[in-house]
Protein backbone atom coordinates (compact mmCIF):
# COMPACT_ATOMS: atom_id res chain seq x y z
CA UNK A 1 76.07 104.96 111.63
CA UNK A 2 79.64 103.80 112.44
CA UNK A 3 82.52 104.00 109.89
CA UNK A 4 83.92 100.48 108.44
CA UNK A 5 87.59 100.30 107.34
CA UNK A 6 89.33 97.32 106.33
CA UNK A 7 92.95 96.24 106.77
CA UNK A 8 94.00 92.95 104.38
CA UNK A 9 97.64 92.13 105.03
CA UNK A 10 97.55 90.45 101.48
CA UNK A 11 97.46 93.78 99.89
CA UNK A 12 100.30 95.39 101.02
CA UNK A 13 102.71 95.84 98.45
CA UNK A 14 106.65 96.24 98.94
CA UNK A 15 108.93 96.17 96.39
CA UNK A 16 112.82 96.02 96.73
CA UNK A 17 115.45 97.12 93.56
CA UNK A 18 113.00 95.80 91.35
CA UNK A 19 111.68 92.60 93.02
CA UNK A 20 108.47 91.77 94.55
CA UNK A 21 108.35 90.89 98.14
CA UNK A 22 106.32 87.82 98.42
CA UNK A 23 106.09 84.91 101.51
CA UNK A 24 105.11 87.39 104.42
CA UNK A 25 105.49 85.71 107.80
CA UNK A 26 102.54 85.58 110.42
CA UNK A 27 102.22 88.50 112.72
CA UNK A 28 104.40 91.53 112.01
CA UNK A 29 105.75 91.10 108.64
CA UNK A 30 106.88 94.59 108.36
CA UNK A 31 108.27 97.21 110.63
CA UNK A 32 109.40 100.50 109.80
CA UNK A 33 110.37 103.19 112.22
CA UNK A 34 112.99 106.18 112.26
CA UNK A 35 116.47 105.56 113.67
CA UNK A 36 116.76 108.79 115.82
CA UNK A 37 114.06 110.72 117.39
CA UNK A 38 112.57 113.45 115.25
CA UNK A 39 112.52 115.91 118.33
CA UNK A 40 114.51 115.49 121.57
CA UNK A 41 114.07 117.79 124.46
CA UNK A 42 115.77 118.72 127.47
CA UNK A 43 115.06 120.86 131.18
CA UNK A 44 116.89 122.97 132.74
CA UNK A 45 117.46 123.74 136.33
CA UNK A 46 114.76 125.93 136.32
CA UNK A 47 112.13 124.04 134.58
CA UNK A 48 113.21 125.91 131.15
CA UNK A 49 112.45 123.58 128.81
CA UNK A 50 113.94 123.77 125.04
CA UNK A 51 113.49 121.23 122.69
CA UNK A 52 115.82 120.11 119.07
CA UNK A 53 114.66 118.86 116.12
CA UNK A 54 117.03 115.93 114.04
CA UNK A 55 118.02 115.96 110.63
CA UNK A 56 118.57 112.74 110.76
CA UNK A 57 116.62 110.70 107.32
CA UNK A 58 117.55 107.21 108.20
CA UNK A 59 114.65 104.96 108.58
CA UNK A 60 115.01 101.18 109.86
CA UNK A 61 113.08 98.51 108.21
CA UNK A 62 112.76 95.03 109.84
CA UNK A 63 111.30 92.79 106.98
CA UNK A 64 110.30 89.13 108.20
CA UNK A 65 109.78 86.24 105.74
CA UNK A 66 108.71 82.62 105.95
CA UNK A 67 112.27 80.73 105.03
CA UNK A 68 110.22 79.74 102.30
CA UNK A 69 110.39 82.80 100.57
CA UNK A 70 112.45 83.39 97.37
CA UNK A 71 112.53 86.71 98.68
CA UNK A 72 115.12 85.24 100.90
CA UNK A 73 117.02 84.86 98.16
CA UNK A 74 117.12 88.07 96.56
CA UNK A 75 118.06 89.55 99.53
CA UNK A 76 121.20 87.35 100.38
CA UNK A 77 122.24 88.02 96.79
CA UNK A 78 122.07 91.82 97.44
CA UNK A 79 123.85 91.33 101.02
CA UNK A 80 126.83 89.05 99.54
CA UNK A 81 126.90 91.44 96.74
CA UNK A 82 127.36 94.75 99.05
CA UNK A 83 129.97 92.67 101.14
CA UNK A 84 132.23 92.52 97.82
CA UNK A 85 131.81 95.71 95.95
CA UNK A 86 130.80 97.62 98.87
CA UNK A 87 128.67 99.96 97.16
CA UNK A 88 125.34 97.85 96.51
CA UNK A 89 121.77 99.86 97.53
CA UNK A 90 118.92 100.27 96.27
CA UNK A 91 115.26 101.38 96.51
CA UNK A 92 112.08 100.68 98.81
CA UNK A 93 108.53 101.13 98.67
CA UNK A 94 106.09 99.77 100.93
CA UNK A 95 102.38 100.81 100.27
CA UNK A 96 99.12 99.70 101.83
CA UNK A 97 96.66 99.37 99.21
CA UNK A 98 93.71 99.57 101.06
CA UNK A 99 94.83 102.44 103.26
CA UNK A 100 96.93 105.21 103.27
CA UNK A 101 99.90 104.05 104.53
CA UNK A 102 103.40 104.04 102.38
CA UNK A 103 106.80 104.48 103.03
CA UNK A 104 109.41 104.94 99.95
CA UNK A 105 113.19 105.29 100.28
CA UNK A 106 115.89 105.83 97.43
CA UNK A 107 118.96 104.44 98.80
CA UNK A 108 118.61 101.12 101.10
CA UNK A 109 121.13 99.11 102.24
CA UNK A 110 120.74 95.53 104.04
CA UNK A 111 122.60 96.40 107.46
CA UNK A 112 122.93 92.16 108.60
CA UNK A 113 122.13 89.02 107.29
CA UNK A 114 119.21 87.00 108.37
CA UNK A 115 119.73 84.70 111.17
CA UNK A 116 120.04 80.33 109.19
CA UNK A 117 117.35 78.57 112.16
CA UNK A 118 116.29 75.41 110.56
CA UNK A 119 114.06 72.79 112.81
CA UNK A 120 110.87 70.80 112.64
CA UNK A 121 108.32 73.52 111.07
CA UNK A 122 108.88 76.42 108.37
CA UNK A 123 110.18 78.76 110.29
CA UNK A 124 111.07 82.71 109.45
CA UNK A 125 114.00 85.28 108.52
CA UNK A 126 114.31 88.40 109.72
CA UNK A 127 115.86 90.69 107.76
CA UNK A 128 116.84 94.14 108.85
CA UNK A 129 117.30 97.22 106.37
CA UNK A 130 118.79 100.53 106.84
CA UNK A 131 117.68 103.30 104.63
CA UNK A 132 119.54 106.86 103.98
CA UNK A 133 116.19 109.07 103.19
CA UNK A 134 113.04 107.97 103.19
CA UNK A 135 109.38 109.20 103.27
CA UNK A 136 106.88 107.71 105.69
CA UNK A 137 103.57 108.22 105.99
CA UNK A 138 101.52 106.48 108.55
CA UNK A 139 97.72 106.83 107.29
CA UNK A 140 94.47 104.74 108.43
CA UNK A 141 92.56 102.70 106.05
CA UNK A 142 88.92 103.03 103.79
C-alpha cells in the first residue's frame, strides 16, 4: 500500500522577536537557504581532488507577504529601528507542523527593506533576512 503525507501551507508556523507571521503570499512564501556553501572543493592538475568544509552559520531567509499583512509592519518597525540604534536583532523560528521541517536562529537581522509596489491588485513584499547562526533541518512530512 503506498504511503500518504500531507503538506498544508496553513500550518506552518514562523515567528519573529515575538510576533506571529501571518498574510503568507501565494507560491513561495518562505525561503531559507545557507549563504556559503557548506563544502567547496577543488582539482588539481592531476585530478587530486581535496575538498573544505565552511564555518560559515549565516542562513538567508527571503520572507514574502501579501502588502496586506500587518506583518509588514512589524518588520519595517524592526528595520527603521536597526537603522537608528544599529544594534536591533532578534530571533526566528520557522516550523512545519505537519512535517518535520524547522529552522530556528538566535540572532536575525533584516538585511533591506521591502520593495513599496502599489497598483491595481494586492500585491506582495518581499522581505529578506540575514541570520548569524541558525539550525535547519529540512525533513518530509506524515
Amino acid at each position: 500500500m503506498a504511503a500518504l503525507a500531507t503538506y498544508a501551507p496553513d500550518e506552518v508556523s514562523i515567528v519573529i522577536g515575538a510576533a506571529i507571521v501571518t498574510g503568507f503570499a501565494d507560491g513561495t512564501f518562505i525561503d531559507i537557504e545557507e549563504v556559503s556553501d557548506g563544502v567547496t572543493s577543488v582539482a588539481g592538475a592531476d585530478g587530486e581532488v581535496a575538498r573544505s568544509t565552511s564555518a560559515d552559520p549565516r542562513k538567508k531567509i527571503t520572507l514574502t507577504l501579501l502588502q496586506t499583512s500587518n506583518t509588514n509592519d512589524v518588520l519595517s518597525a524592526l528595520y527603521a529601528a536597526d537603522k537608528v540604534s544599529k544594534n536591533v536583532t532578534f530571533p526566528v523560528a520557522v516550523k512545519d507542523l505537519r512535517g518535520r521541517s524547522l529552522f530556528a536562529a538566535s540572532t536575525a537581522w533584516i538585511t533591506k527593506s521591502a520593495k513599496l509596489e502599489l497598483g491595481k491588485e494586492v500585491g506582495s513584499r518581499e522581505w529578506v533576512i540575514e541570520t548569524a547562526d541558525g539550525a535547519l533541518f529540512v525533513g518530509g512530512n506524515d
